[in-house]
C-alpha atoms as a PDB file:
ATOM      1  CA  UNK A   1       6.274  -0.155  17.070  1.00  0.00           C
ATOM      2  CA  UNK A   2       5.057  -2.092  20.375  1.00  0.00           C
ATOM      3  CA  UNK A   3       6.150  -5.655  20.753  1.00  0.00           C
ATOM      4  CA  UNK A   4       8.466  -5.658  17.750  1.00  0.00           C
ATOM      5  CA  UNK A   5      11.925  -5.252  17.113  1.00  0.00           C
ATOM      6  CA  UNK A   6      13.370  -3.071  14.904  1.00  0.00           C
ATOM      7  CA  UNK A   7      15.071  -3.645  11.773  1.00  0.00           C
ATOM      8  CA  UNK A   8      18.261  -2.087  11.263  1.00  0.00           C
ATOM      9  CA  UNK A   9      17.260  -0.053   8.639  1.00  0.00           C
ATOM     10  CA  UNK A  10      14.007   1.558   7.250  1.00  0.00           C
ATOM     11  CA  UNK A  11      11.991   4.290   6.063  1.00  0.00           C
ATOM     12  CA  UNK A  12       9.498   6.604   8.333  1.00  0.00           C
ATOM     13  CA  UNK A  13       6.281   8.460   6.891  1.00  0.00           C
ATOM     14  CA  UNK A  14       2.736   8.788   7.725  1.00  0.00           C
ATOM     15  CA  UNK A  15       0.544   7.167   6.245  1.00  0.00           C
ATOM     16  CA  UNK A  16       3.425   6.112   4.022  1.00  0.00           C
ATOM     17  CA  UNK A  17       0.122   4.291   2.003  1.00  0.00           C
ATOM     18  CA  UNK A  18       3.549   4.102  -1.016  1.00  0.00           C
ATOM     19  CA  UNK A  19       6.999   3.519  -0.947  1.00  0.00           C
ATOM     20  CA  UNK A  20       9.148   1.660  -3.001  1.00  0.00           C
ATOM     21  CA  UNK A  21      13.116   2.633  -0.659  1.00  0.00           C
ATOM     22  CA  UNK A  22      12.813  -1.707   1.110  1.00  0.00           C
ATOM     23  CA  UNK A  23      12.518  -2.858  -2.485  1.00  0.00           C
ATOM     24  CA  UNK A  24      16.078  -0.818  -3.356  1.00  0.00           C
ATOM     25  CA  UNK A  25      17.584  -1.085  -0.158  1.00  0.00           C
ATOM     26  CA  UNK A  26      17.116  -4.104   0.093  1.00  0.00           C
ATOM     27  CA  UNK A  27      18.270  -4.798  -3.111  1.00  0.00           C
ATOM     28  CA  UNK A  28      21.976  -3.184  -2.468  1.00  0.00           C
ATOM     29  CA  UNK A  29      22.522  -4.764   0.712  1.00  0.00           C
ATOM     30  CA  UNK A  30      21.885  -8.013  -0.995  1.00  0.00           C
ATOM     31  CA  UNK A  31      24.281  -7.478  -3.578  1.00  0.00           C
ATOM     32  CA  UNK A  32      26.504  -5.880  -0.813  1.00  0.00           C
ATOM     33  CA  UNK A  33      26.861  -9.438   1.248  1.00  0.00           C
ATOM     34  CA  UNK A  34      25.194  -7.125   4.068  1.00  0.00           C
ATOM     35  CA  UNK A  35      22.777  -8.786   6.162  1.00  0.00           C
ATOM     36  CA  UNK A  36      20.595  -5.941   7.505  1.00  0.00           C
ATOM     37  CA  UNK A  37      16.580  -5.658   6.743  1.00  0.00           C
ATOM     38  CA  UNK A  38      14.977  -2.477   5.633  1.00  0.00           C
ATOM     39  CA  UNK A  39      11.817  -1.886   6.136  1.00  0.00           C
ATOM     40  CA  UNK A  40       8.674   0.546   5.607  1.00  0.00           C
ATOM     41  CA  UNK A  41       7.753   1.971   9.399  1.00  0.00           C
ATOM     42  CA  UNK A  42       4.602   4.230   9.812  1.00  0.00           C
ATOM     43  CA  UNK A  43       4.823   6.694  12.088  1.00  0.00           C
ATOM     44  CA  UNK A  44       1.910   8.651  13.300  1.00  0.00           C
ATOM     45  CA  UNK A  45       3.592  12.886  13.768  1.00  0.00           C
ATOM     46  CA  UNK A  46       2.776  12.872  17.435  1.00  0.00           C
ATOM     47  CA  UNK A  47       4.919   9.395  18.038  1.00  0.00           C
ATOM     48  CA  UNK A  48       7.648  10.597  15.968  1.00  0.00           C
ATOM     49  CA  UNK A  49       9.903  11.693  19.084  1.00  0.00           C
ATOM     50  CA  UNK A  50       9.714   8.326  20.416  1.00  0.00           C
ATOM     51  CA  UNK A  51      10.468   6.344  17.777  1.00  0.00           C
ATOM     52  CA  UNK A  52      13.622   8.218  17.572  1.00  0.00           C
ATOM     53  CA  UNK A  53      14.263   7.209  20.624  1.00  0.00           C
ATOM     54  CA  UNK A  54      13.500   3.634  20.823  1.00  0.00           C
ATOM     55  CA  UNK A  55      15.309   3.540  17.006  1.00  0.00           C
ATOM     56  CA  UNK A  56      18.552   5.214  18.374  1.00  0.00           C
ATOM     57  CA  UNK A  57      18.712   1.727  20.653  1.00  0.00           C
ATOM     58  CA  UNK A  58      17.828  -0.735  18.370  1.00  0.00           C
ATOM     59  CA  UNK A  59      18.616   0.739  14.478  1.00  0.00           C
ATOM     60  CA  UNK A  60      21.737   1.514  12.535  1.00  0.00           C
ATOM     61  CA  UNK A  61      19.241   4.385  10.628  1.00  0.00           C
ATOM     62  CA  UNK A  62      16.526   5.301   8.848  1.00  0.00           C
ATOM     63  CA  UNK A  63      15.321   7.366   5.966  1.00  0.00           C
ATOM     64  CA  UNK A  64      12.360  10.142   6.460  1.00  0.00           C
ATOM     65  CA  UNK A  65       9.754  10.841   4.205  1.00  0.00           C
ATOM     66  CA  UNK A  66       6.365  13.257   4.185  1.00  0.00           C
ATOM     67  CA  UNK A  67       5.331  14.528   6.964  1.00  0.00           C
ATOM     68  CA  UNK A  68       8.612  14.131   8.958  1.00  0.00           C
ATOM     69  CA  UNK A  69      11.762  15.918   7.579  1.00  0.00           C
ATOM     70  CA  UNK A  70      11.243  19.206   9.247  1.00  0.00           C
ATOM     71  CA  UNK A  71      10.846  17.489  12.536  1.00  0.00           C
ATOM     72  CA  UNK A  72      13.522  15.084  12.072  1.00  0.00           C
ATOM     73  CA  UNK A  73      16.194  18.062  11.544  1.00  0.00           C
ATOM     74  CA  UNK A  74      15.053  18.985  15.231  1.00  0.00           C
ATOM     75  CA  UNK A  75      15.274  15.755  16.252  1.00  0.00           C
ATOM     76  CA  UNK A  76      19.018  15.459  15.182  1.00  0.00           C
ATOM     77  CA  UNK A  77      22.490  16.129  17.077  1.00  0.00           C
ATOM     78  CA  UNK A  78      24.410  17.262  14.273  1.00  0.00           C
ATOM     79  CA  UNK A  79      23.291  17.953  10.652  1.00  0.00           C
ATOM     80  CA  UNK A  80      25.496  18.207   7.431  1.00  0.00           C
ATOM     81  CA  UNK A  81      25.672  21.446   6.010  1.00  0.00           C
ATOM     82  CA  UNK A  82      23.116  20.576   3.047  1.00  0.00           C
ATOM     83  CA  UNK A  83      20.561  19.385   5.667  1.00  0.00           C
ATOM     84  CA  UNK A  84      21.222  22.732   7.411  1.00  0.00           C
ATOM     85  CA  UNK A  85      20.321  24.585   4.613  1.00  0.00           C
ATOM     86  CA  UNK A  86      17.206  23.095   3.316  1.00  0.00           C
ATOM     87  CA  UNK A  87      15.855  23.014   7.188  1.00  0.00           C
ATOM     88  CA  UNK A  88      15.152  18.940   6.299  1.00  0.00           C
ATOM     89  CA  UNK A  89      16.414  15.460   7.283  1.00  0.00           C
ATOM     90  CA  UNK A  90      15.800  12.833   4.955  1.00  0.00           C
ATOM     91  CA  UNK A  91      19.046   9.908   6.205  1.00  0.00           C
ATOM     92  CA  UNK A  92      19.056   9.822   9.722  1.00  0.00           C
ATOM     93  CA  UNK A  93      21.957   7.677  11.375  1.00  0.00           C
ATOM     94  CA  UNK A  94      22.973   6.714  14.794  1.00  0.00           C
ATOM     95  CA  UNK A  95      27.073   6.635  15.847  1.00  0.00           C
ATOM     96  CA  UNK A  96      28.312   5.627  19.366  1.00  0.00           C
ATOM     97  CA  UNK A  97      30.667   8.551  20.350  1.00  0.00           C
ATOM     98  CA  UNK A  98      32.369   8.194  23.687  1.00  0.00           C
ATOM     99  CA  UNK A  99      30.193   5.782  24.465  1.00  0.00           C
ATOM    100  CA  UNK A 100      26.579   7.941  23.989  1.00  0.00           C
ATOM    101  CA  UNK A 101      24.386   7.396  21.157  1.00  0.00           C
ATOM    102  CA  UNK A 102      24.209  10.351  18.821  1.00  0.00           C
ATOM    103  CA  UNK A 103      22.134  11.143  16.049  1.00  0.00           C
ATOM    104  CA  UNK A 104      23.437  12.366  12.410  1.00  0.00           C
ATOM    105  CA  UNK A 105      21.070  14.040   9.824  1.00  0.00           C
ATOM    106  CA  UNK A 106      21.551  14.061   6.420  1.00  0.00           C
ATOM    107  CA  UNK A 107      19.542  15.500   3.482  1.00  0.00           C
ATOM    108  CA  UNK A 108      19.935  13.567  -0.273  1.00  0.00           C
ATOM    109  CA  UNK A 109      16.966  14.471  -1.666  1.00  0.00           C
ATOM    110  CA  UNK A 110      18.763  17.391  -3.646  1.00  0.00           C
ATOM    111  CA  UNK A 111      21.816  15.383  -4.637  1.00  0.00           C
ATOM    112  CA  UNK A 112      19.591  13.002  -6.082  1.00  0.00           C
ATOM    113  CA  UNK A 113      18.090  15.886  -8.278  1.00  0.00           C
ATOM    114  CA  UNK A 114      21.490  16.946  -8.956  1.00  0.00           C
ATOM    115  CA  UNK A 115      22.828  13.733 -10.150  1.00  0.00           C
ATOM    116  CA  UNK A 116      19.810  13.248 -12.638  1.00  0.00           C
ATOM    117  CA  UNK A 117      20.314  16.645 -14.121  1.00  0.00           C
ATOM    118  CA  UNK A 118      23.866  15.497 -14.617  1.00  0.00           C
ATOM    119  CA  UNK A 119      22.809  12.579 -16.592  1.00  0.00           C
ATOM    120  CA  UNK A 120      21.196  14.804 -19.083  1.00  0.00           C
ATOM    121  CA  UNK A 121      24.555  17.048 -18.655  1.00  0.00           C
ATOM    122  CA  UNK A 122      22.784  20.021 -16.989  1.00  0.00           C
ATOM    123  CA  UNK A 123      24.950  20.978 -14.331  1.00  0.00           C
ATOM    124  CA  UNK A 124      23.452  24.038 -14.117  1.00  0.00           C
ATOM    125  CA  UNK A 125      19.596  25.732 -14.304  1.00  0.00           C
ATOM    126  CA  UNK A 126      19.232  29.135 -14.506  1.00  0.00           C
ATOM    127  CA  UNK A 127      15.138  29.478 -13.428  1.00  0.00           C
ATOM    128  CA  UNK A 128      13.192  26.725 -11.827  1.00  0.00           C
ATOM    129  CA  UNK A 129       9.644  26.265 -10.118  1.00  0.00           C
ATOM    130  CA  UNK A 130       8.885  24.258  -7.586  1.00  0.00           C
ATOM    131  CA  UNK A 131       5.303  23.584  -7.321  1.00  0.00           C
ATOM    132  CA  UNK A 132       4.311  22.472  -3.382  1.00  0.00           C
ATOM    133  CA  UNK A 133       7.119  24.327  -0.493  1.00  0.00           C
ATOM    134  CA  UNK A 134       7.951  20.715   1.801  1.00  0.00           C
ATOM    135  CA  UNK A 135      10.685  18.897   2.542  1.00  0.00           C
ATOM    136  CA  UNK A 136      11.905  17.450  -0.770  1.00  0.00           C
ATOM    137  CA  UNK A 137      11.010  21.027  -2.425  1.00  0.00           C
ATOM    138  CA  UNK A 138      13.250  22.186  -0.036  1.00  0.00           C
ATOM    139  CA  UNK A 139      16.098  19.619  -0.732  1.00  0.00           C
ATOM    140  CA  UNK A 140      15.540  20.325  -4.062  1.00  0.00           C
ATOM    141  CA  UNK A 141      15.899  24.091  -3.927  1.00  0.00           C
ATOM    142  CA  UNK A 142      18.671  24.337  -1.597  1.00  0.00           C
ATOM    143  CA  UNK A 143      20.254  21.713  -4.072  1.00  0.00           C
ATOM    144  CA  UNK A 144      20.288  24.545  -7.231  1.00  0.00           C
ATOM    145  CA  UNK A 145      20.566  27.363  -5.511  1.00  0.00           C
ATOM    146  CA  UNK A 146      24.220  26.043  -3.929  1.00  0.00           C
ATOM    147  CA  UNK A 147      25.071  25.239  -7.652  1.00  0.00           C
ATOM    148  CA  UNK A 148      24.024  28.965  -9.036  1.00  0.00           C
ATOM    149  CA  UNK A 149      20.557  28.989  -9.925  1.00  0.00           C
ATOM    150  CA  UNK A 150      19.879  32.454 -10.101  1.00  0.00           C
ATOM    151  CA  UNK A 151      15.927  32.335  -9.989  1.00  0.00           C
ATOM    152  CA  UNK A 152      13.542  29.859  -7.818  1.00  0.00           C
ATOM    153  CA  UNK A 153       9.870  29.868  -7.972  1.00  0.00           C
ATOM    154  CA  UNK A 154       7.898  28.272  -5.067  1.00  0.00           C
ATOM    155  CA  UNK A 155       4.182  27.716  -5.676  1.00  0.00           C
ATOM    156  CA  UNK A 156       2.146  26.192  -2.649  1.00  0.00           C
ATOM    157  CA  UNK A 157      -1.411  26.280  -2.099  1.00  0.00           C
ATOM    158  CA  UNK A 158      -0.845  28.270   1.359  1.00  0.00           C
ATOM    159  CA  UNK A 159       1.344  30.965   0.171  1.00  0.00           C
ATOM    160  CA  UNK A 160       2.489  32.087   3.730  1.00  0.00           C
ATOM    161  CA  UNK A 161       4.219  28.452   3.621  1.00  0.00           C
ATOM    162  CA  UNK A 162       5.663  29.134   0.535  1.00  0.00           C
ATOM    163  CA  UNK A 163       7.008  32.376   1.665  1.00  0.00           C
ATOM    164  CA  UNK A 164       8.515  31.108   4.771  1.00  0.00           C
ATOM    165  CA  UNK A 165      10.642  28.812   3.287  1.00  0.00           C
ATOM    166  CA  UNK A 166      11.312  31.215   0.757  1.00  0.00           C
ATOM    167  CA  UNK A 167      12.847  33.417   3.401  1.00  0.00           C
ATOM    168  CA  UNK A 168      14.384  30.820   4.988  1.00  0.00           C
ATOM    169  CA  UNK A 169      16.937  30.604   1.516  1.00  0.00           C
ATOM    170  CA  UNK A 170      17.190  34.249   0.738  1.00  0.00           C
ATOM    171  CA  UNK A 171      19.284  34.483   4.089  1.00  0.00           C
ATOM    172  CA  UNK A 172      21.924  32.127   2.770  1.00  0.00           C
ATOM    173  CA  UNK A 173      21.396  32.824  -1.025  1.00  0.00           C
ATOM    174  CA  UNK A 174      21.342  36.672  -1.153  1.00  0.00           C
ATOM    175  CA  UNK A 175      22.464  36.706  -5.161  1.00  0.00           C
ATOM    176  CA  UNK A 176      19.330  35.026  -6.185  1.00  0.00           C
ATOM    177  CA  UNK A 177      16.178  35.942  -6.768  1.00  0.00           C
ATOM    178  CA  UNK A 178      13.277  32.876  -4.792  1.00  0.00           C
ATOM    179  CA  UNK A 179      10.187  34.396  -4.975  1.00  0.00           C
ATOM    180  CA  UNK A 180       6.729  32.813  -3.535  1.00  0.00           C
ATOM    181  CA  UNK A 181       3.519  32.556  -5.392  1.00  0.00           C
ATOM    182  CA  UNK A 182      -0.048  31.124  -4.961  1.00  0.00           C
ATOM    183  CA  UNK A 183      -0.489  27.794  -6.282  1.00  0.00           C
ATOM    184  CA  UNK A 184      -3.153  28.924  -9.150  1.00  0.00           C
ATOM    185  CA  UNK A 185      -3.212  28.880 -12.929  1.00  0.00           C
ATOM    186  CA  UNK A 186      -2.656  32.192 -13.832  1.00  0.00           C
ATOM    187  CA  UNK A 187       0.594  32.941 -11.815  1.00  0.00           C
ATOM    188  CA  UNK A 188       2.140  29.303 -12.892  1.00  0.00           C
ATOM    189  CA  UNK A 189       1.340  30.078 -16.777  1.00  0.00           C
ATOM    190  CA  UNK A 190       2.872  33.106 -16.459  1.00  0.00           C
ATOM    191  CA  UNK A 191       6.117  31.791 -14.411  1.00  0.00           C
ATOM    192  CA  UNK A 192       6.305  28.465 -16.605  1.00  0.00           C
ATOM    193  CA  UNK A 193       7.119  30.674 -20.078  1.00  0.00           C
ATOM    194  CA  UNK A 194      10.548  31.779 -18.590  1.00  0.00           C
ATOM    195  CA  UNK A 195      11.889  28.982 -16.170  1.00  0.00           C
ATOM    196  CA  UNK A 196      14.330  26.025 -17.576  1.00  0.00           C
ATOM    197  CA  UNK A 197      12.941  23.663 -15.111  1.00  0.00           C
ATOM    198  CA  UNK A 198       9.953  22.763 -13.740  1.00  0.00           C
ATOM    199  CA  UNK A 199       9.732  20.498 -10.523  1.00  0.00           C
ATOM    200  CA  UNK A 200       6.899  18.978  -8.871  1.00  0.00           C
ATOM    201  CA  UNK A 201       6.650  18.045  -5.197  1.00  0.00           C
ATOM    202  CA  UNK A 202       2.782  17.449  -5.102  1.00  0.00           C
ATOM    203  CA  UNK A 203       1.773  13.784  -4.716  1.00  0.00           C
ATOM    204  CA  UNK A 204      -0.324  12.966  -7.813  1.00  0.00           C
ATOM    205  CA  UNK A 205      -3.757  13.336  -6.363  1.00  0.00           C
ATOM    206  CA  UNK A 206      -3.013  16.875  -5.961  1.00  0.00           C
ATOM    207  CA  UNK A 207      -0.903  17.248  -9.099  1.00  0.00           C
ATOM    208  CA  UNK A 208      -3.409  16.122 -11.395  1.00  0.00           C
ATOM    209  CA  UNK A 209      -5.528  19.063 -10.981  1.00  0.00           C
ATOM    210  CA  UNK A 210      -3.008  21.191 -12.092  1.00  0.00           C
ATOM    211  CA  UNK A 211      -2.673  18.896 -15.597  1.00  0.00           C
ATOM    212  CA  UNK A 212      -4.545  21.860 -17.885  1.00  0.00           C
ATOM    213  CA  UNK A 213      -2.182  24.532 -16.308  1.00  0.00           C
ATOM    214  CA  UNK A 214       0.583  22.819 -17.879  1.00  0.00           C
ATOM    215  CA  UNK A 215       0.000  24.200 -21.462  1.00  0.00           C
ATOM    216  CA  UNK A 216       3.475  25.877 -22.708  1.00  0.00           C
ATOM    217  CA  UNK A 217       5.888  24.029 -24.975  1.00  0.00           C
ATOM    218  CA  UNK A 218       8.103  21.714 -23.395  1.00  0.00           C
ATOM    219  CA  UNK A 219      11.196  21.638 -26.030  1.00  0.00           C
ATOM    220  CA  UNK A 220      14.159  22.876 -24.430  1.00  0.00           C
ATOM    221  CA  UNK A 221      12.928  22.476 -20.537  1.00  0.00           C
ATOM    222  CA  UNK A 222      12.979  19.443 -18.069  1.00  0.00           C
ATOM    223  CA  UNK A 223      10.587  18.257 -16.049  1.00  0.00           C
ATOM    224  CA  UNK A 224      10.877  16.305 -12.564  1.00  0.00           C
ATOM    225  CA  UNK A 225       8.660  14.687 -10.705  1.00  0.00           C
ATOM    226  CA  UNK A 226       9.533  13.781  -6.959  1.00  0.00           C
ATOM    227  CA  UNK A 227       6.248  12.333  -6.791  1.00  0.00           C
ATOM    228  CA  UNK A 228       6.171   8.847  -7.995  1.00  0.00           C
ATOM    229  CA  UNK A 229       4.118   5.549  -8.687  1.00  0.00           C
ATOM    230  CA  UNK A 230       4.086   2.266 -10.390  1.00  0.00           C
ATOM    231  CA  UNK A 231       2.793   4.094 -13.518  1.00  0.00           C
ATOM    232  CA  UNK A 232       3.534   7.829 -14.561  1.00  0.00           C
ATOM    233  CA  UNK A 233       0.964  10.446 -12.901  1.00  0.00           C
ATOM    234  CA  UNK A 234      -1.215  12.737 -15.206  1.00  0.00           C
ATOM    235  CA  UNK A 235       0.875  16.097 -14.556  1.00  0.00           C
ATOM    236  CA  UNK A 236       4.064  13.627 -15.908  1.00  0.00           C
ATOM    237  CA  UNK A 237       1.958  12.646 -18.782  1.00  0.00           C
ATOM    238  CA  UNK A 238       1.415  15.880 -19.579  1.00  0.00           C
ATOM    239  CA  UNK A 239       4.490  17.220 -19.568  1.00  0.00           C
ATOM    240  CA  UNK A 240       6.024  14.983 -21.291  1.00  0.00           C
ATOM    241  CA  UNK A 241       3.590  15.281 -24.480  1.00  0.00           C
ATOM    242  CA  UNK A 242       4.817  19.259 -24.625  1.00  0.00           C
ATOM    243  CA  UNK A 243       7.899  18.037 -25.046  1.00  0.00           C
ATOM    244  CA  UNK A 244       9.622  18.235 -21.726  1.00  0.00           C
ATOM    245  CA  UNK A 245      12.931  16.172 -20.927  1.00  0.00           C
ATOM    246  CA  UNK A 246      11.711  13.953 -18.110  1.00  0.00           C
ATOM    247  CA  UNK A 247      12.914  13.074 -14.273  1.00  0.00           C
ATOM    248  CA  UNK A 248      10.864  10.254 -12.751  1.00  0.00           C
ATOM    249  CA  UNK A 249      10.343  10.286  -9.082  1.00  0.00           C
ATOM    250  CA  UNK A 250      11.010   6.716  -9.291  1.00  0.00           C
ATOM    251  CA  UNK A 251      14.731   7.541 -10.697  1.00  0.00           C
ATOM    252  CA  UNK A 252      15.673  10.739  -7.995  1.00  0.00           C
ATOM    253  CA  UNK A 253      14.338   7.898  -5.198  1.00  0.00           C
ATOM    254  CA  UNK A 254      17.247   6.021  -6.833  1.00  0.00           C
ATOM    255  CA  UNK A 255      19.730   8.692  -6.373  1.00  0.00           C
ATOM    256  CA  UNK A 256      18.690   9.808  -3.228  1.00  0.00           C
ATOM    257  CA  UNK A 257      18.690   6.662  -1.718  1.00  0.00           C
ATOM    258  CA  UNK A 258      22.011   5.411  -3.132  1.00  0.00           C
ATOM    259  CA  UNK A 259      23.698   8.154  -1.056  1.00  0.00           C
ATOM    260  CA  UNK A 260      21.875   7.117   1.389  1.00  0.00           C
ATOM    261  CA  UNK A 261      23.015   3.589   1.832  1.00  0.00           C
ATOM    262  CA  UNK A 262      26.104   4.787   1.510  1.00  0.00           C
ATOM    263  CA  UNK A 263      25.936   7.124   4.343  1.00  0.00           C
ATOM    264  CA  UNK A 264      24.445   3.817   6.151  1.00  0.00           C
ATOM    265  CA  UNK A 265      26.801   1.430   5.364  1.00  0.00           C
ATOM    266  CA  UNK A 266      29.906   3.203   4.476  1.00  0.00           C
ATOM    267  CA  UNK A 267      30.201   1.460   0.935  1.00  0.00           C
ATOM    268  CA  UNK A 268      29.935   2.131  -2.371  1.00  0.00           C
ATOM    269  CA  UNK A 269      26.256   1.674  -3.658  1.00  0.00           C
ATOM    270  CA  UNK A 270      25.274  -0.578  -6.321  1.00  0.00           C
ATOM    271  CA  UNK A 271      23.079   1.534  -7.814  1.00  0.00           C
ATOM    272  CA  UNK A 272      22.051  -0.944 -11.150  1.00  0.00           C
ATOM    273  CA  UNK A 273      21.033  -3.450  -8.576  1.00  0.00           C
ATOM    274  CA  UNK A 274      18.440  -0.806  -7.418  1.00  0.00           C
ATOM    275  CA  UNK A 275      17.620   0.068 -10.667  1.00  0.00           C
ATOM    276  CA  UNK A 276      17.472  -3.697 -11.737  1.00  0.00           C
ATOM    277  CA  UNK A 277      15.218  -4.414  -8.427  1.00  0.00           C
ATOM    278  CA  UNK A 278      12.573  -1.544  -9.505  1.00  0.00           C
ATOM    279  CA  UNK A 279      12.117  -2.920 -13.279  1.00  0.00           C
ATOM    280  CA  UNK A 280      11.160  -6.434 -12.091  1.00  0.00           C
ATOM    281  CA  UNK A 281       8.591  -4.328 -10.000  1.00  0.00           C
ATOM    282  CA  UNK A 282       7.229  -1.755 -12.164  1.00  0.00           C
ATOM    283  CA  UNK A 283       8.816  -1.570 -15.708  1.00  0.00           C
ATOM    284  CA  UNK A 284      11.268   0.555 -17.088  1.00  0.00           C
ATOM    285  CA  UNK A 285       9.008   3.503 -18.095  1.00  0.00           C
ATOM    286  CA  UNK A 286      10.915   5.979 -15.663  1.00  0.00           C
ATOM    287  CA  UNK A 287      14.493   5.075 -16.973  1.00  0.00           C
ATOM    288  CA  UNK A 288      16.010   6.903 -20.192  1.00  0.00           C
ATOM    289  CA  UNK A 289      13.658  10.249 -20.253  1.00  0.00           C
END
């Protein structure tokens, strides 16, 4: 951040090591005629205050990924009601009102999940698990739950996290069952025989130990993956030889972020130019699951 200007639009995360939002983004404003940069920023956590502030002079906005969404929602003036639900800012955006710089939070990380189930014409889920209890399981889970999911599973390694933020939803969502678990084979075999969908939010190192708990039949269930890579991650692999429908990471980053350049730029996203941007990069392995 020292002795460099700021782009006007970008992505914060620590170490942020992956991230494919500048090759979309700046795919779209490309095709858009709009002549803004995006670019990848790390952010250490304990600088995270102050780049908000030295973005809110210099940036039209930024997106948030792992570690930061909890501590972006603090960071924010006003939130949209999604975003105050899940407890987690993924689109932050700065407006001049009455002449003082304010900040806007915004959470697509569950829209995105929503608009891929609605390409495979699920509206709705019944049951899900959510294996890891951060910010995009929590965009995720706030996401069905507003659309009627009656049961949520959230399996974390530290249950006491997974319980907290299971709390946090079953003061807004009192008609549905969200129960917490320990990450651990024998309470996710018994879980993954009842639930429609099962979504990971474990970045692959992690989510490849968990490849032989994934042992039930697949026909009739979908499987996302918010975690994503240049190649499908062992867990994917896995599920999709039992037969799961698939959700690439790579394809809900796609989603996510198209309603997020919208909420930057106020026009319509042209979402095949992402998608077209992505395939010159990686393939087309993640599209048509």
């Amino acid at each position: 951040m020292q002795g460099k200007g700021l782009p006007e639009l970008a992505v914060i995360g620590w170490p942020l090591k992956k991230t494919f939002s500048p090759i979309i983004q700046n795919a779209a404003l490309k095709s858009s005629g709009i002549e803004w940069k995006y670019e990848a920023i790390p952010v250490p956590p304990d600088e995270v205050d102050k780049f908000f502030l030295k973005a809110s002079k210099e940036m039209r906005g930024f997106n948030v990924t792992m570690p930061h969404k909890p501590r972006a929602y603090e960071l924010c003036d006003e939130r949209d009601n999604f975003a105050d639900v899940c407890g987690a800012v993924n689109t932050v955006v700065f407006r001049q009102i009455k002449g003082k710089i304010k900040i806007f939070g915004y959470n697509t990380d569950g829209l995105g999940l929503m608009r891929a189930l609605s390409e495979r014409k699920k509206k709705t889920i019944s049951s899900a698990l959510f294996l890891g209890a951060g910010g995009a399981a929590a965009g995720g889970i706030a996401a069905l739950l507003a659309s009627g999911t009656g049961q949520i599973y959230i399996a974390n390694r530290t249950l006491g996290k997974a319980e907290d933020l299971a709390e946090s939803f079953r003061r807004n969502f009192k008609a549905s069952k969200i129960a917490a678990i320990e990450l651990k084979g024998e309470h996710i075999l018994e879980v993954l025989k009842e639930v429609e969908l099962v979504v990971n939010c474990i970045p692959d190192e992690g989510a490849a130990s968990l490849e032989d708990v994934l042992t039930e039949d697949g026909k009739g269930k979908i499987f996302c993956d918010f975690s994503y890579g240049e190649k499908p991650g062992k867990l994917y692999l896995r599920a999709e030889k039992l037969g799961y429908r698939m959700i690439s990471g790579v394809e809900i980053l796609v989603w996510q972020g198209a309603y997020a350049f919208e909420i930057f730029t106020g026009v319509e996203c042209p979402v095949e130019s992402m998608k077209n941007a992505l395939k010159e990069e990686i393939g087309s392995w993640w599209l048509g699951c």
